[in-house]
C-alpha atoms as a PDB file:
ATOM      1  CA  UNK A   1    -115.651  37.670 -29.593  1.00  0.00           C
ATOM      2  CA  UNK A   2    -115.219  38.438 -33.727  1.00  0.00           C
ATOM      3  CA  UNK A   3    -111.392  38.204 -33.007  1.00  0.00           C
ATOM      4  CA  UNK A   4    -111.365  35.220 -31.256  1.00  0.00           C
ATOM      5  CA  UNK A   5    -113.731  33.804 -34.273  1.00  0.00           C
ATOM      6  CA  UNK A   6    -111.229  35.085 -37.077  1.00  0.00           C
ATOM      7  CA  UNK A   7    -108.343  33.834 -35.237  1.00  0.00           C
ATOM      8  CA  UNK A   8    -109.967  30.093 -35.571  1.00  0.00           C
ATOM      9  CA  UNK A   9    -111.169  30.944 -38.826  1.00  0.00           C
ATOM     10  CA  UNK A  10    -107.963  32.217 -40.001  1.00  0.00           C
ATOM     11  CA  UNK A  11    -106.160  28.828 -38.312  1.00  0.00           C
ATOM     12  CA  UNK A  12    -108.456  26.957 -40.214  1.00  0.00           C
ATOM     13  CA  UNK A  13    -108.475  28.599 -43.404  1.00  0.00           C
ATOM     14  CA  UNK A  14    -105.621  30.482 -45.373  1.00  0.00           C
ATOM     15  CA  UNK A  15    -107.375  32.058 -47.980  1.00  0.00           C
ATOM     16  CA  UNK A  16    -105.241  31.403 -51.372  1.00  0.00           C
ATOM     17  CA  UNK A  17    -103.345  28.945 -49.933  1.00  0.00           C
ATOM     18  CA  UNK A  18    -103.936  25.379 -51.027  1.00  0.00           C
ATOM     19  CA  UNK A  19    -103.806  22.842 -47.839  1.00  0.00           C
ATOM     20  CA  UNK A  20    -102.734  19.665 -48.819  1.00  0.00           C
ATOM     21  CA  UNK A  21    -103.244  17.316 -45.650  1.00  0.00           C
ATOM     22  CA  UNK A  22    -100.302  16.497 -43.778  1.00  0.00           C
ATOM     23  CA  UNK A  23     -99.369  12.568 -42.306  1.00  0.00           C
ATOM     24  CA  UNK A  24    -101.072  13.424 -39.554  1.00  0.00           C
ATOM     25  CA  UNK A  25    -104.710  13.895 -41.129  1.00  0.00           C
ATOM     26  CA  UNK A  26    -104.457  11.008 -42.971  1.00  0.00           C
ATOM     27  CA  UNK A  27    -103.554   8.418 -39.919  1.00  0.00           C
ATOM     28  CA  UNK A  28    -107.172   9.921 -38.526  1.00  0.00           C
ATOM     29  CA  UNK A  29    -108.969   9.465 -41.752  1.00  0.00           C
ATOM     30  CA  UNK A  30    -107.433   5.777 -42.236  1.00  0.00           C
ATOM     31  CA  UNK A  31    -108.143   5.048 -38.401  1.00  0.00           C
ATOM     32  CA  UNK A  32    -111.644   6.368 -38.475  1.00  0.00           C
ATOM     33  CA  UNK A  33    -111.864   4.318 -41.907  1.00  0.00           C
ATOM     34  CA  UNK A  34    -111.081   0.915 -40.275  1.00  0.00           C
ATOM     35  CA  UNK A  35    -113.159   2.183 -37.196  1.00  0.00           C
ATOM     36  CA  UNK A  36    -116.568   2.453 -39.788  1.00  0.00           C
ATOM     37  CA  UNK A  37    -115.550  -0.543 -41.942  1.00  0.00           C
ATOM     38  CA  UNK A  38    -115.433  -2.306 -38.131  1.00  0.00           C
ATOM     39  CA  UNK A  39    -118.814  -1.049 -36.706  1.00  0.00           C
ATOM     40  CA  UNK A  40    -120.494  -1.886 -40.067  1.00  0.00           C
ATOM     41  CA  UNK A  41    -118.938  -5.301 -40.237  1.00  0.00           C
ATOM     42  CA  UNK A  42    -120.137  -6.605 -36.217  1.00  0.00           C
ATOM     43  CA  UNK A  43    -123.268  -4.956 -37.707  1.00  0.00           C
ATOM     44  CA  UNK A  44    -123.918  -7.061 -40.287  1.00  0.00           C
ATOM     45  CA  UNK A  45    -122.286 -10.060 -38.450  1.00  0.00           C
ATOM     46  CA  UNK A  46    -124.915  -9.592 -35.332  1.00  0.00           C
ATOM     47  CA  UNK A  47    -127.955  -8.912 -37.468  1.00  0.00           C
ATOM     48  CA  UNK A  48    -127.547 -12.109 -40.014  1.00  0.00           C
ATOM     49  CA  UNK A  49    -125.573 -14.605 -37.065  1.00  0.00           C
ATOM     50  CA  UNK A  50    -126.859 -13.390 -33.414  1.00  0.00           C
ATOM     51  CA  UNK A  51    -125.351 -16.221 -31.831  1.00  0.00           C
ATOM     52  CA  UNK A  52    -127.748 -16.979 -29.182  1.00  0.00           C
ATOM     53  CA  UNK A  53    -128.508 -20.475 -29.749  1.00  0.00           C
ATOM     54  CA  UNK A  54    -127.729 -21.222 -26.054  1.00  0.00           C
ATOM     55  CA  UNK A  55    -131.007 -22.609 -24.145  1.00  0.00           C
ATOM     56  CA  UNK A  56    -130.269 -20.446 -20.928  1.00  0.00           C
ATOM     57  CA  UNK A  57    -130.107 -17.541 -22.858  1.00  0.00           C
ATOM     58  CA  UNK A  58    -132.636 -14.773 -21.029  1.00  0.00           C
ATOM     59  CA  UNK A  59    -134.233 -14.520 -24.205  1.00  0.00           C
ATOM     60  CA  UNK A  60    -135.692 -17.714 -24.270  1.00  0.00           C
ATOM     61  CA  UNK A  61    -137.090 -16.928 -20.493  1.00  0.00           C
ATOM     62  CA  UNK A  62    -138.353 -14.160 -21.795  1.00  0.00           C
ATOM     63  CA  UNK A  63    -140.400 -15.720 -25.301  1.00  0.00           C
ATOM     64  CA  UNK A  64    -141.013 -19.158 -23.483  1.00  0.00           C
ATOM     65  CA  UNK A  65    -142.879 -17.334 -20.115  1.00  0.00           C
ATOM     66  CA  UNK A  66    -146.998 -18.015 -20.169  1.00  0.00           C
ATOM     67  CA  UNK A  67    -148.871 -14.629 -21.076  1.00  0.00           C
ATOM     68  CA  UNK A  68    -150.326 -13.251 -17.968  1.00  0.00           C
ATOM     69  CA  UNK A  69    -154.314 -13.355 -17.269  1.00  0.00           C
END
């Protein structure tokens, strides 16, 4: 099991060599980038603007129902 664990380590990790990322590291750092910046942004948007103004919404069932006995 330690070889299989130094061979992943060893993939990983060349000791004295400096690892500069490649083209390929970047596109998933700038797509998990705009991914965040996306999440946080319908975030925001849906906590400050829920847009449920509609009358039929369930919600409004839901808050307008008489409080049972």
């Amino acid at each position: 099991m330690s070889s299989l664990r130094d061979l992943i380590a060893s993939a990983w990790c060349e000791p004295g060599a400096a690892q500069t990322p490649g083209p390929l590291q970047w596109l998933l750092v700038a797509l998990a980038g705009t991914v965040l910046a996306y999440a946080i942004w319908q975030a925001l948007r849906h906590t400050t603007w829920p847009g449920e103004s509609d009358e039929a919404h369930i919600k409004r069932r839901i808050l307008d129902e008489e409080p049972r006995p």
